[in-house]
N, C-alpha and C. Protein backbone atom coordinates (compact mmCIF):
# COMPACT_ATOMS: atom_id res chain seq x y z
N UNK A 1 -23.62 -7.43 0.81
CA UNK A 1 -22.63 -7.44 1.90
C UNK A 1 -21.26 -7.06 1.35
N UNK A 2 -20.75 -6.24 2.00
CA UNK A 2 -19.56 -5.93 1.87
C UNK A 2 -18.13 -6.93 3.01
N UNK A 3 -17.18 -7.06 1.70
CA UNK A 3 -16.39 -8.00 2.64
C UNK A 3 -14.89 -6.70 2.48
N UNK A 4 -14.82 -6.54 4.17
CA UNK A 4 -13.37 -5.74 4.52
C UNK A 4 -12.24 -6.04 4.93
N UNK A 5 -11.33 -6.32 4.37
CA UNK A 5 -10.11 -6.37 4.86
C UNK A 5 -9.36 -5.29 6.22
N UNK A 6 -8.48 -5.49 6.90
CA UNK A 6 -8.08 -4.90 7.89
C UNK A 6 -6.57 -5.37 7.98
N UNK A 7 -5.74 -4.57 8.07
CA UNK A 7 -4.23 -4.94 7.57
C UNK A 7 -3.74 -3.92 8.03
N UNK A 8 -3.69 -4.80 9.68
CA UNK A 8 -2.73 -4.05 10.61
C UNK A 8 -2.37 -4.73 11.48
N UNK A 9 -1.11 -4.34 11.89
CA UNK A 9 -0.65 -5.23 12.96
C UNK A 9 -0.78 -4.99 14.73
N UNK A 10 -1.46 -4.18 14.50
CA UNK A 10 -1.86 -3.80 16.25
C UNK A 10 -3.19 -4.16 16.98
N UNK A 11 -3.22 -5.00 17.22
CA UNK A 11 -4.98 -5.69 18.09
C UNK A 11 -5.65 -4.44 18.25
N UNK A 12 -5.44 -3.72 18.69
CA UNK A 12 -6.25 -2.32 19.65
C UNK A 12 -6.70 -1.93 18.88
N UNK A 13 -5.82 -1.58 17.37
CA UNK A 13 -6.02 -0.30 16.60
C UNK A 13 -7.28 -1.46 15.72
N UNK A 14 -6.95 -2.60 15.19
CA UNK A 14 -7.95 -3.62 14.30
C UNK A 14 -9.27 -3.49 14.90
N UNK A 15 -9.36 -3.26 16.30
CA UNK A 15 -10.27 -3.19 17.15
C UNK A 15 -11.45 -2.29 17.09
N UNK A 16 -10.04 -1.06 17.06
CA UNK A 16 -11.06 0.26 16.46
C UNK A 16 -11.43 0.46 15.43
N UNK A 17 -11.04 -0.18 14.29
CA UNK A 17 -11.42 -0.17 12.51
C UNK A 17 -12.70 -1.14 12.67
N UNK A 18 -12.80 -2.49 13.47
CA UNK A 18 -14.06 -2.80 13.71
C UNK A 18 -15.42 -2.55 14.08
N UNK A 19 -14.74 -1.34 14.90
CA UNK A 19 -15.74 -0.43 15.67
C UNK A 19 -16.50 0.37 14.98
N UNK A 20 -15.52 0.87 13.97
CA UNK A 20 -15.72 1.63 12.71
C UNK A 20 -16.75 0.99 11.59
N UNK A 21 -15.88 0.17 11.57
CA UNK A 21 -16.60 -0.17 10.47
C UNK A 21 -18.33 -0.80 10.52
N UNK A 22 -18.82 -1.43 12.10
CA UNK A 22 -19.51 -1.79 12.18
C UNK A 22 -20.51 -0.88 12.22
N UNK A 23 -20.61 0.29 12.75
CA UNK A 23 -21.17 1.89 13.28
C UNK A 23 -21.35 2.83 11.80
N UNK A 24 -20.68 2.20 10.50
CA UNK A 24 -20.84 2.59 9.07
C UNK A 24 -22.89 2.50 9.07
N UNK A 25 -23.14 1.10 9.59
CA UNK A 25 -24.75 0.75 9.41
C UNK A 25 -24.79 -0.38 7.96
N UNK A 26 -23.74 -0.35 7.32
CA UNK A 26 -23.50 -1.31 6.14
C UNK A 26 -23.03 -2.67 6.81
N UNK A 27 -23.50 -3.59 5.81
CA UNK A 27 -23.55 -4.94 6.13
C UNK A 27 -22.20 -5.77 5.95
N UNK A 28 -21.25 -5.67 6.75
CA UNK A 28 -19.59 -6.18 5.95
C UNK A 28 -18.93 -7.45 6.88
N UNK A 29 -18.56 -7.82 6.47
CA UNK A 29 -17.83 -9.45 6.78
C UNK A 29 -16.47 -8.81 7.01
N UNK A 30 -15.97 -9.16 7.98
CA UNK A 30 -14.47 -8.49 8.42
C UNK A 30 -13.74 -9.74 8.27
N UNK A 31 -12.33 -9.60 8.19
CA UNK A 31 -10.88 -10.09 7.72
C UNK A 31 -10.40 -9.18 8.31
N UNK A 32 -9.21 -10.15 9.45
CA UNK A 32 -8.00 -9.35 9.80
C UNK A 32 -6.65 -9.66 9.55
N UNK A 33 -5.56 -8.96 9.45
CA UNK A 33 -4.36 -9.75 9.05
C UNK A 33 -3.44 -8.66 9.88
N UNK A 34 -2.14 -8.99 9.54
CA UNK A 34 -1.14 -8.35 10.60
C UNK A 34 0.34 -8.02 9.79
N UNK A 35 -0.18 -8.43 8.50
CA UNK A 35 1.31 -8.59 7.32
C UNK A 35 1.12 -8.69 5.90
N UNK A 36 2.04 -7.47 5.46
CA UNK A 36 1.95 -7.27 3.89
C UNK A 36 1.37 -8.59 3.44
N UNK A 37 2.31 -9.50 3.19
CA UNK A 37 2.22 -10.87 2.58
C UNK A 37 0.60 -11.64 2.85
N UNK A 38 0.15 -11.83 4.09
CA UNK A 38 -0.90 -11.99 4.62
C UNK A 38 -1.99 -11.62 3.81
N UNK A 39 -1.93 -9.95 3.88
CA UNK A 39 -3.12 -9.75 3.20
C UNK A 39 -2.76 -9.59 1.31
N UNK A 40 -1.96 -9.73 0.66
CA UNK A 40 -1.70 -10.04 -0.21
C UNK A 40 -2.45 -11.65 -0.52
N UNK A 41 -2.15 -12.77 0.21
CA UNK A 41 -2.75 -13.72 -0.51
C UNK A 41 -4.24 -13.78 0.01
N UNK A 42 -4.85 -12.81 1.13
CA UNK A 42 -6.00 -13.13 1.28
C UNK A 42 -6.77 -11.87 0.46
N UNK A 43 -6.13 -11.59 -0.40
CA UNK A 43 -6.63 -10.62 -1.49
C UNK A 43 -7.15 -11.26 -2.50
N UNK A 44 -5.95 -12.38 -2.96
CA UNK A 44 -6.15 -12.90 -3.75
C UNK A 44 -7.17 -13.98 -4.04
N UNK A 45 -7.07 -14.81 -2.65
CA UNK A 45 -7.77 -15.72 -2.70
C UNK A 45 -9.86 -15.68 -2.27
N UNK A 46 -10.07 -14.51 -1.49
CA UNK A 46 -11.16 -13.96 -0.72
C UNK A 46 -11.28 -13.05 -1.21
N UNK A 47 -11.13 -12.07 -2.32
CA UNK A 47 -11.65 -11.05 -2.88
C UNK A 47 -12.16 -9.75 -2.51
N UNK A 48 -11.64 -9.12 -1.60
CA UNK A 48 -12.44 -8.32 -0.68
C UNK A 48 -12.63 -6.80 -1.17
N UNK A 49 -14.02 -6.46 -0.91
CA UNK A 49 -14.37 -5.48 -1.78
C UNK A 49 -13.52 -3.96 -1.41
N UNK A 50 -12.79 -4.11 0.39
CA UNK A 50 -12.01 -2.61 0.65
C UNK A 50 -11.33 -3.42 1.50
N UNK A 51 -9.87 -2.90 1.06
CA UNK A 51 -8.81 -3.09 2.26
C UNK A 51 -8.68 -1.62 2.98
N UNK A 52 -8.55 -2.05 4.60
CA UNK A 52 -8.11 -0.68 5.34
C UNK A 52 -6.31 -0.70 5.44
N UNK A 53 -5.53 -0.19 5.36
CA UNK A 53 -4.22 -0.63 4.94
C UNK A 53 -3.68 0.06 5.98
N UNK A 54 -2.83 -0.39 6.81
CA UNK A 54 -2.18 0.64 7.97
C UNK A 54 -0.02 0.38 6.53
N UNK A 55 0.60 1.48 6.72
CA UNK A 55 1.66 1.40 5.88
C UNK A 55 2.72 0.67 6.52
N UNK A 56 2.83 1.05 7.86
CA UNK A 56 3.58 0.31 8.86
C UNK A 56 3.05 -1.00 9.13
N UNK A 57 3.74 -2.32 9.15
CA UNK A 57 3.71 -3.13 9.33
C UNK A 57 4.50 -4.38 9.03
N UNK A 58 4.81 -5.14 9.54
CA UNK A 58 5.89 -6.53 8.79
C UNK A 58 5.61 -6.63 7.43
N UNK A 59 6.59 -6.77 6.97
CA UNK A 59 6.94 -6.64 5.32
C UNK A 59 6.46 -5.52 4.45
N UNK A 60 6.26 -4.27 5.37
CA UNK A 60 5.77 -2.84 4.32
C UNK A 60 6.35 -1.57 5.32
N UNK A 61 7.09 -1.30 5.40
CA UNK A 61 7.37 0.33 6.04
C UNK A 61 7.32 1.57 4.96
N UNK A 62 6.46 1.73 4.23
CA UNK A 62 6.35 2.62 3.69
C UNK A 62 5.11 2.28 2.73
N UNK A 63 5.23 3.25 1.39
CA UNK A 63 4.40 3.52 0.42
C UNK A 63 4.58 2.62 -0.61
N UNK A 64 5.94 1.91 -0.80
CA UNK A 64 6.16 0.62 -1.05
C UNK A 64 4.75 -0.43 -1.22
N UNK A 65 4.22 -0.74 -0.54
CA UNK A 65 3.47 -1.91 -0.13
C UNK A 65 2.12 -1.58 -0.74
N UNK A 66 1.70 -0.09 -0.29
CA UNK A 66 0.14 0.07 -1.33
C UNK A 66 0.67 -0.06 -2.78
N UNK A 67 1.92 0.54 -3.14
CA UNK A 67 2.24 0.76 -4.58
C UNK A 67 1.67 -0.75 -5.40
N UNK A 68 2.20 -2.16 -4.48
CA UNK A 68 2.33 -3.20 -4.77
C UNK A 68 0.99 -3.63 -5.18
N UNK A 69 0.28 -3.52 -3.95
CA UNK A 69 -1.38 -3.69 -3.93
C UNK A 69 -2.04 -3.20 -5.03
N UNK A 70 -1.87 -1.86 -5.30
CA UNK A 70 -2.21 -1.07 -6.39
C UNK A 70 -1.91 -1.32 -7.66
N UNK A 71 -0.94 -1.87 -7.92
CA UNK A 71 -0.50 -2.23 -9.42
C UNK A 71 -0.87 -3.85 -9.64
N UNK A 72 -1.07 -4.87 -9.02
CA UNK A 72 -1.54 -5.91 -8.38
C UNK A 72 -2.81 -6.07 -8.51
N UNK A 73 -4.03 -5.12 -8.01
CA UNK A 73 -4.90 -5.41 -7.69
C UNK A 73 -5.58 -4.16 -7.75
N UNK A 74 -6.07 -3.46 -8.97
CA UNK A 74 -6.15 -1.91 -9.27
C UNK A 74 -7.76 -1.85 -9.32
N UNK A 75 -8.45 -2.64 -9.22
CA UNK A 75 -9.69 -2.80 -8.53
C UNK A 75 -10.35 -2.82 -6.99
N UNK A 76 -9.15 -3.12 -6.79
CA UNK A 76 -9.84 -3.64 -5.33
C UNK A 76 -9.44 -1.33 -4.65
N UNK A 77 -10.52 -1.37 -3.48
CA UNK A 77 -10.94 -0.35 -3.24
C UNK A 77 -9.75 -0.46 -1.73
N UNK A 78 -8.88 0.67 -1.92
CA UNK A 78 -8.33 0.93 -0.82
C UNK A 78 -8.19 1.84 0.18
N UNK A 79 -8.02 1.71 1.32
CA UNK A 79 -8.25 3.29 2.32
C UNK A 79 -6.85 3.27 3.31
N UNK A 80 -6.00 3.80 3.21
CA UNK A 80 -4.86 4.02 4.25
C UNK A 80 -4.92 4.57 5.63
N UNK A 81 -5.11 3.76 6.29
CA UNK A 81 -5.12 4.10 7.96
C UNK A 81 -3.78 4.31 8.38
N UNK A 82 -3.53 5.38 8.71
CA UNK A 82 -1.98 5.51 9.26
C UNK A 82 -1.49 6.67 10.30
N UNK A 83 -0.63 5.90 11.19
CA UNK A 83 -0.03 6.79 12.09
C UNK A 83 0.19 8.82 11.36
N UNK A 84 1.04 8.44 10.15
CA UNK A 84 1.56 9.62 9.89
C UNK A 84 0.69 10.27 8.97
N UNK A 85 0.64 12.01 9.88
CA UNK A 85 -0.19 13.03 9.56
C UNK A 85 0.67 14.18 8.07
N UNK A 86 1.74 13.06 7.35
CA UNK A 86 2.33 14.27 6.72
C UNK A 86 1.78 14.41 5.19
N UNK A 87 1.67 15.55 4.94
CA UNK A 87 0.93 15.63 4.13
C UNK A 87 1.52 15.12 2.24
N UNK A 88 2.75 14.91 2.30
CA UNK A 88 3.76 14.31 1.31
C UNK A 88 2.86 12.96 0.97
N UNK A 89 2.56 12.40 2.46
CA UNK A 89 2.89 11.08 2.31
C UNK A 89 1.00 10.78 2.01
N UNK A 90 0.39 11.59 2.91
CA UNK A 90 -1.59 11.49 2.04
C UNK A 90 -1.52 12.06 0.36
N UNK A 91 -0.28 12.97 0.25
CA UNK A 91 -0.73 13.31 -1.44
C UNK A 91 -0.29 11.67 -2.32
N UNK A 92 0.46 11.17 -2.02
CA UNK A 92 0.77 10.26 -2.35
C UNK A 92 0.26 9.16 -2.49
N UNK A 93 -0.64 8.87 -1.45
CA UNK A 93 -1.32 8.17 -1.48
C UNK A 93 -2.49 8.10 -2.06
N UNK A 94 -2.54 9.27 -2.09
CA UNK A 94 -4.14 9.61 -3.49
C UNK A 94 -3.51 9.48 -4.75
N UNK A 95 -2.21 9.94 -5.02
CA UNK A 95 -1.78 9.41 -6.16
C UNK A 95 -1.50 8.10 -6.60
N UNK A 96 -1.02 7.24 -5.87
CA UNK A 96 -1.00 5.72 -5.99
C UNK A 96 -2.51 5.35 -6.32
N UNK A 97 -3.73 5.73 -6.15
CA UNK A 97 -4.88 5.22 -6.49
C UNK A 97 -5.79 4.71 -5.07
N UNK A 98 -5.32 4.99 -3.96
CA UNK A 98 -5.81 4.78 -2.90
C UNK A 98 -7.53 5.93 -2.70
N UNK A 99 -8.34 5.05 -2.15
CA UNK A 99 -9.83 5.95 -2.46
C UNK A 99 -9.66 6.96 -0.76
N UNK A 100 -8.87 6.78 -0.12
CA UNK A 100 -9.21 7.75 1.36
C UNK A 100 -7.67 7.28 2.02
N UNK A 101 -7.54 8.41 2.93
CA UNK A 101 -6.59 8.39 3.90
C UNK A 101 -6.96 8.98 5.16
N UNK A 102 -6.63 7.85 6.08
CA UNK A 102 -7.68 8.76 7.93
C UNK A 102 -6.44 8.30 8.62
N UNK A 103 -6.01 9.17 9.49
CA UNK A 103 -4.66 9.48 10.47
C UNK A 103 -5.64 8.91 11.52
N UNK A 104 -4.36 7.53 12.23
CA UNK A 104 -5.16 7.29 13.24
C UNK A 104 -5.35 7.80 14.29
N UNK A 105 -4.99 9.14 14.29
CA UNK A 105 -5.85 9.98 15.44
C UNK A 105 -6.61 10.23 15.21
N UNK A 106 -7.15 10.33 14.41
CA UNK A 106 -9.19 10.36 14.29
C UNK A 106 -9.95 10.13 15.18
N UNK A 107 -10.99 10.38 15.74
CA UNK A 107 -11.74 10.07 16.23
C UNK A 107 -12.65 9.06 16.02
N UNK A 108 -13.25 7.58 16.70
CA UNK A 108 -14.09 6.54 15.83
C UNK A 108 -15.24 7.35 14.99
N UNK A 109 -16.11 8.38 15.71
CA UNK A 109 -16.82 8.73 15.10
C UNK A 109 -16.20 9.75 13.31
N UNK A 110 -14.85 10.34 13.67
CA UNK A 110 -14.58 10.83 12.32
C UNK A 110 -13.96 9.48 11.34
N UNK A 111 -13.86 7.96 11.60
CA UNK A 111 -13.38 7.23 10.98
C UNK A 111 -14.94 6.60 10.35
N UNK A 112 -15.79 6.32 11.40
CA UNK A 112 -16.91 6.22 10.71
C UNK A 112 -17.33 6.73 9.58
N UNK A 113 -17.28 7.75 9.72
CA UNK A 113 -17.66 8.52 8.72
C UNK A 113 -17.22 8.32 7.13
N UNK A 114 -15.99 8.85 7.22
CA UNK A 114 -15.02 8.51 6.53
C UNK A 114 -15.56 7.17 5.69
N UNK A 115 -15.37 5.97 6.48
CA UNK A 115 -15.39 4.52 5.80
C UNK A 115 -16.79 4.79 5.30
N UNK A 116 -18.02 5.38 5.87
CA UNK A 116 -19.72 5.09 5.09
C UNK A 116 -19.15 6.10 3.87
N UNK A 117 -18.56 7.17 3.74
CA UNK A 117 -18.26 8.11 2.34
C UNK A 117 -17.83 6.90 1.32
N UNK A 118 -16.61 6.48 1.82
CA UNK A 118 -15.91 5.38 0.94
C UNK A 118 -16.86 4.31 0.01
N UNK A 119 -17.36 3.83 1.39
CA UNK A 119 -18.41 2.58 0.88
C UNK A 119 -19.44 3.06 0.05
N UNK A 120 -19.44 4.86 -0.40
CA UNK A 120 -20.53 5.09 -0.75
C UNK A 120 -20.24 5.62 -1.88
N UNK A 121 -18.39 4.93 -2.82
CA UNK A 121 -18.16 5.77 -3.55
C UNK A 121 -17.56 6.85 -3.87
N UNK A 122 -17.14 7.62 -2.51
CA UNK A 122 -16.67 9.03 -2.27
C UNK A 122 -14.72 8.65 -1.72
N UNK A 123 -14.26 9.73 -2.37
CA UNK A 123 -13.14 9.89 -2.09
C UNK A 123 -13.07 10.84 -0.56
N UNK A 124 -11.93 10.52 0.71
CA UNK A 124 -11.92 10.96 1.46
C UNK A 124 -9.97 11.54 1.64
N UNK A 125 -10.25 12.69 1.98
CA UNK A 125 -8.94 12.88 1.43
C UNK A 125 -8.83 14.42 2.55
N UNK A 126 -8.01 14.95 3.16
CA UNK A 126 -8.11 15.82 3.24
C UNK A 126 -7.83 16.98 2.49
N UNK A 127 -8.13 18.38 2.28
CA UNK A 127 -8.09 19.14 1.55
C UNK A 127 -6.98 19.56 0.75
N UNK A 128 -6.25 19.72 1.45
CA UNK A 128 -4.42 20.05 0.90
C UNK A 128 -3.95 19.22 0.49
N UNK A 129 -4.35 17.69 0.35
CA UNK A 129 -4.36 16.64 -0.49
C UNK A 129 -3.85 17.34 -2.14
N UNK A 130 -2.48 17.28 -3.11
CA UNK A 130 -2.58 17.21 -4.52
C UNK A 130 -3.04 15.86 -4.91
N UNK A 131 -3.49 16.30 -6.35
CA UNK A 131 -3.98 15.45 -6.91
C UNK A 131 -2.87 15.46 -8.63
N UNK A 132 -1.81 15.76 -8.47
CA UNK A 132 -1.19 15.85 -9.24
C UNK A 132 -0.02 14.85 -8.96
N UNK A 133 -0.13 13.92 -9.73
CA UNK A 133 1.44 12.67 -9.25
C UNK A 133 2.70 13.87 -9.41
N UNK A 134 3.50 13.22 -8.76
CA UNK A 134 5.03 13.70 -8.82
C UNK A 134 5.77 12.74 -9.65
N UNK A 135 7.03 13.59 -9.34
CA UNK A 135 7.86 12.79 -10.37
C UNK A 135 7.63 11.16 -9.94
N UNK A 136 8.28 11.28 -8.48
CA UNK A 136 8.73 9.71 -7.61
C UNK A 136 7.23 8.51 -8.10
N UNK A 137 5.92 9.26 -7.60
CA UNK A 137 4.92 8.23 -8.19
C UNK A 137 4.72 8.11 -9.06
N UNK A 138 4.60 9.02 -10.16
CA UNK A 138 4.35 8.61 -11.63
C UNK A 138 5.17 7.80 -12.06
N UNK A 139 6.57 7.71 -11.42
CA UNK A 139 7.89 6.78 -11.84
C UNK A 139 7.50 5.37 -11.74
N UNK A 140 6.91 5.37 -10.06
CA UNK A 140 6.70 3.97 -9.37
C UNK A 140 5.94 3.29 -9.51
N UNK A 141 4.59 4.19 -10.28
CA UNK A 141 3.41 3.93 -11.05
C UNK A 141 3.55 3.09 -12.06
N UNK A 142 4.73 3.39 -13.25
CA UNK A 142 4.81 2.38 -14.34
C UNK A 142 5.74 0.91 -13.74
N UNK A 143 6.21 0.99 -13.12
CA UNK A 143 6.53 -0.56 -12.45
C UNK A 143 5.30 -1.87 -12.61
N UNK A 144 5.53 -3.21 -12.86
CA UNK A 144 4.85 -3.79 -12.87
C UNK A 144 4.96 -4.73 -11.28
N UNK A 145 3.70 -5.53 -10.74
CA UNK A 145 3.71 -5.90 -9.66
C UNK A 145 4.98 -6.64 -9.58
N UNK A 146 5.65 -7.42 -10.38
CA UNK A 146 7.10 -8.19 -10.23
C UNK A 146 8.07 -7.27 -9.78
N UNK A 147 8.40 -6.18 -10.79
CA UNK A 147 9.03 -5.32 -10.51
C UNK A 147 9.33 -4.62 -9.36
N UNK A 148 7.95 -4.25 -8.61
CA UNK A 148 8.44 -3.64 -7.34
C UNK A 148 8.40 -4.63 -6.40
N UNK A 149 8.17 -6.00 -6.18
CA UNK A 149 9.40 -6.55 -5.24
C UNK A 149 10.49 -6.76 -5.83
N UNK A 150 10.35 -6.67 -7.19
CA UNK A 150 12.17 -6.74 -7.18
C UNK A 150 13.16 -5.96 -7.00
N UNK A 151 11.86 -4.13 -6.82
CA UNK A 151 12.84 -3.26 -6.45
C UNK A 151 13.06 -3.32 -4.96
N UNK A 152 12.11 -3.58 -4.02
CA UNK A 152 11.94 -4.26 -2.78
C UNK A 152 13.11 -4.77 -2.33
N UNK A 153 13.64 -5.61 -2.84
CA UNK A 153 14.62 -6.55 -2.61
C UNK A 153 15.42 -6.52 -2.59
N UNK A 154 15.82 -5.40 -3.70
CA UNK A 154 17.10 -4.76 -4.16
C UNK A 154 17.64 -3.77 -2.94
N UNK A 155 16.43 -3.23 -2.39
CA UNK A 155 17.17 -1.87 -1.67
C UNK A 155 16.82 -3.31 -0.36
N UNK A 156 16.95 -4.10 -0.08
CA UNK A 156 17.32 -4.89 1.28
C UNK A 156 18.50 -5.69 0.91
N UNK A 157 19.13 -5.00 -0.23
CA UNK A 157 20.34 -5.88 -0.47
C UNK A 157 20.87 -7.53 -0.97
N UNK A 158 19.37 -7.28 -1.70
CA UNK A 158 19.61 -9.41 -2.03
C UNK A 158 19.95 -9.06 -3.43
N UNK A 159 20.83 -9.60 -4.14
CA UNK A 159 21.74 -9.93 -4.90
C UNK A 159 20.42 -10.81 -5.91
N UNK A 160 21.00 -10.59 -7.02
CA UNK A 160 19.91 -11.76 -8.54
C UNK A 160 19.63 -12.70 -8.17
N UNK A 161 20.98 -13.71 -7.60
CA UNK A 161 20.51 -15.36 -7.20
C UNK A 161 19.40 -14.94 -6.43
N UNK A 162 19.89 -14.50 -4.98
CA UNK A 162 19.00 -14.28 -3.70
C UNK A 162 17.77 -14.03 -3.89
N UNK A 163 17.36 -12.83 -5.41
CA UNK A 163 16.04 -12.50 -5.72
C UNK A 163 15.27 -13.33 -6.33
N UNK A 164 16.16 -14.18 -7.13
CA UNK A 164 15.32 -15.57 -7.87
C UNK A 164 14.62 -16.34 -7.06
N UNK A 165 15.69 -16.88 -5.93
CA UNK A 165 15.43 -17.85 -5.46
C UNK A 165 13.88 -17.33 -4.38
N UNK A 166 13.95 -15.97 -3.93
CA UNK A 166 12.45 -15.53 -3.10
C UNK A 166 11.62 -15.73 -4.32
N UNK A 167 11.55 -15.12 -5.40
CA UNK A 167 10.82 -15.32 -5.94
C UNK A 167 10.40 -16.18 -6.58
N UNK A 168 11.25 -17.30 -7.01
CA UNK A 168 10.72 -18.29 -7.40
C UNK A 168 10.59 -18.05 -8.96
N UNK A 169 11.42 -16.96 -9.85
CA UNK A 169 11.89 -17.29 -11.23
C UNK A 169 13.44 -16.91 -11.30
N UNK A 170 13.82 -17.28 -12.89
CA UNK A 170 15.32 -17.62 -13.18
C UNK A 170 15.74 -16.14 -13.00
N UNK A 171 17.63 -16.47 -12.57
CA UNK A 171 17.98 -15.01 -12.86
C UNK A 171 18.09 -14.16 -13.98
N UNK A 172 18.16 -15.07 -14.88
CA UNK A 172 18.04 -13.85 -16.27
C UNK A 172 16.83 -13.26 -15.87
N UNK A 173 15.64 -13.66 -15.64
CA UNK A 173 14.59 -12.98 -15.79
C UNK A 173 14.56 -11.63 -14.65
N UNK A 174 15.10 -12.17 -13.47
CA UNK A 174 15.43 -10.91 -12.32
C UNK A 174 16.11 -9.86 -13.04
N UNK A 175 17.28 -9.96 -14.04
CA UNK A 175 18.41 -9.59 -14.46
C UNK A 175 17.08 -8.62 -15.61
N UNK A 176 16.80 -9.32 -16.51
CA UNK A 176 15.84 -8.29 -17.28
C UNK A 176 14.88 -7.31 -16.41
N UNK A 177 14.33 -8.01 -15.18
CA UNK A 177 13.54 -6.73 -14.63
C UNK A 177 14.35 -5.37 -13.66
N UNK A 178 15.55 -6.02 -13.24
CA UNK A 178 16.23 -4.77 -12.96
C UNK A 178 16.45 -3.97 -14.30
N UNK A 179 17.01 -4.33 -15.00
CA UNK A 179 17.04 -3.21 -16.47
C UNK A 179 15.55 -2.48 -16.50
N UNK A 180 15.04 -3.25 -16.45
CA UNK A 180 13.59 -2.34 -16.82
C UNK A 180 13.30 -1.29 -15.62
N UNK A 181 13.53 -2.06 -14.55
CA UNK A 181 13.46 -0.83 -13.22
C UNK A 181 14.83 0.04 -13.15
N UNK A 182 15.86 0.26 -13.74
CA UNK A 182 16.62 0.96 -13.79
C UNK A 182 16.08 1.97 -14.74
N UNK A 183 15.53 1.63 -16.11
CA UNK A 183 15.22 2.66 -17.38
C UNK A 183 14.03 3.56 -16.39
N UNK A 184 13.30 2.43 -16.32
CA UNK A 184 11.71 3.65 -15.66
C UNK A 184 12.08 4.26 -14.66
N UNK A 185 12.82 4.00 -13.95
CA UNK A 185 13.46 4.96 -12.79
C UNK A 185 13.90 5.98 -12.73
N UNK A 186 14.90 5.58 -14.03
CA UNK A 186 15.97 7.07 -14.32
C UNK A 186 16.90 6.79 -13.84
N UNK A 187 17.53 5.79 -13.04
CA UNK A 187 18.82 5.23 -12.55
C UNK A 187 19.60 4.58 -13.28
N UNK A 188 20.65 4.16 -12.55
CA UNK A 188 21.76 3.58 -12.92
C UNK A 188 22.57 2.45 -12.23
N UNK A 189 22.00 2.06 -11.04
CA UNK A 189 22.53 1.74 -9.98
C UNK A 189 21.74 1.13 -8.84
N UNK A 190 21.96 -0.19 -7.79
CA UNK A 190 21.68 -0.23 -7.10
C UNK A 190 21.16 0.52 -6.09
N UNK A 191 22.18 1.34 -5.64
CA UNK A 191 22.20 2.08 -4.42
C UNK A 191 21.28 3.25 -4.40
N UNK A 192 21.02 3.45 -5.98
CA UNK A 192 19.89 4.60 -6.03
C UNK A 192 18.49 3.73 -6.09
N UNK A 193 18.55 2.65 -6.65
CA UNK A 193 17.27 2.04 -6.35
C UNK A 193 16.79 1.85 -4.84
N UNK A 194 17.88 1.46 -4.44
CA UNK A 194 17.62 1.44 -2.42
C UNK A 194 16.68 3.03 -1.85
N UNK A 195 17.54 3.96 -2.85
CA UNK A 195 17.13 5.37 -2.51
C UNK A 195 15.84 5.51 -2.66
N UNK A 196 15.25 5.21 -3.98
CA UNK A 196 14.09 5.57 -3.81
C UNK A 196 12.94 5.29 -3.02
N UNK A 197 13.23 3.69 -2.69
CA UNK A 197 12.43 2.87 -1.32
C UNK A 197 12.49 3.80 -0.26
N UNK A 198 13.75 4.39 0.20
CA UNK A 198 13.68 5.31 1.30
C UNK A 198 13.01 6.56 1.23
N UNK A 199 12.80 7.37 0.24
CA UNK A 199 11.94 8.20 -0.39
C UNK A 199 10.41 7.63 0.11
N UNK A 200 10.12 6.52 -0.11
CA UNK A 200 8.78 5.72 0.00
C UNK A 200 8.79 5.23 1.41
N UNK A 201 9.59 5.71 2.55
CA UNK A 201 9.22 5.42 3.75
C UNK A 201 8.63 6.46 4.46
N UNK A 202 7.94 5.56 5.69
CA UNK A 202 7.12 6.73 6.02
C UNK A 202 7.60 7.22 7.70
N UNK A 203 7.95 9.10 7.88
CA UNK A 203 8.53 9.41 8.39
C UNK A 203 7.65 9.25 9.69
N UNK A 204 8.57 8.73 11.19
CA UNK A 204 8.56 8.72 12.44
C UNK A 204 7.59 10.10 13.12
């Protein structure tokens, strides 16, 4: 049995990934959630063999949030369900380590599909898909899971104390991981760290 995660915040659309997923013919235990954080600890704690990841959602508007998952949890098998058809943002997502990307205009029967390839091992990707990281992911790639909420945090404007205290260690230690996310970055500065988060959002 396969156990699936579903990590989206829209009833309708969770609805149709159920639909999906059940019409695969594979045997899977569904999990739904509605928030980065959400399915973050039910990652952790329930183990689930594929998350379906929508990018939009409370606490993730962008590429941000798989990055997290991905450096976090570089086993677990992921597939990006998402509004946006641009093709920046599917190369990217094959570069972060994600196994498929399906635009939710798909059709159930082309999402079906899709998810039995996955479950079967197979990368789903569309064609014009690179498979060559860019600068921005290969950058965001060496970040460690601390790191990118602390770059997270940074471009929402919380200050060292502010970041300690979410996170729950000292500020020297915040204070050492901005240095480190400044070097791997290539920055210098707050305001360019904010930048690159916006780089990692995903366009309307």
């Amino acid at each position: 049995m396969y156990r699936v995660l579903i990590a989206d915040d829209h009833p309708l659309f969770r609805r149709a990934l159920r639909e999906a997923v059940d019409s695969t013919g594979e045997d899977c235990e569904l999990i739904e959630c509605e928030q980065l954080d959400q399915a973050l600890a039910i990652i952790t704690h329930q183990q689930p063999d594929l998350l379906l990841l929508d990018l939009k959602m409370p606490g993730s508007s962008g590429l941000a949030g798989l990055a997290q998952i991905r450096s976090a949890y570089p086993e677990l098998a992921v597939v990006v369900v998402t509004a946006s058809e641009d093709g920046t943002v599917a190369s990217r997502v094959r570069q972060l380590g994600a196994l498929g990307f399906i635009p939710k205009s798909a059709s159930i029967e082309t999402m079906t599909q899709a998810l039995r390839s996955v479950l079967q091992g197979k990368l789903v990707f569309p064609e014009f898909v690179s498979q060559t990281p860019d600068e921005l992911t290969r950058k965001l790639a060496s970040l460690t899971p601390q790191q990118l909420k602390v770059l997270v945090l940074i471009s929402e404007g919380a200050l060292n104390k502010q970041i300690g205290y979410t996170l729950d260690i000292k500020e020297t230690t915040v204070k050492s991981h901005v240095r480190d996310i400044f070097r791997k970055l290539d920055i210098i500065n707050r305001t360019q760290a904010a930048m690159v988060i916006q780089q990692l959002q995903i366009p309307d």
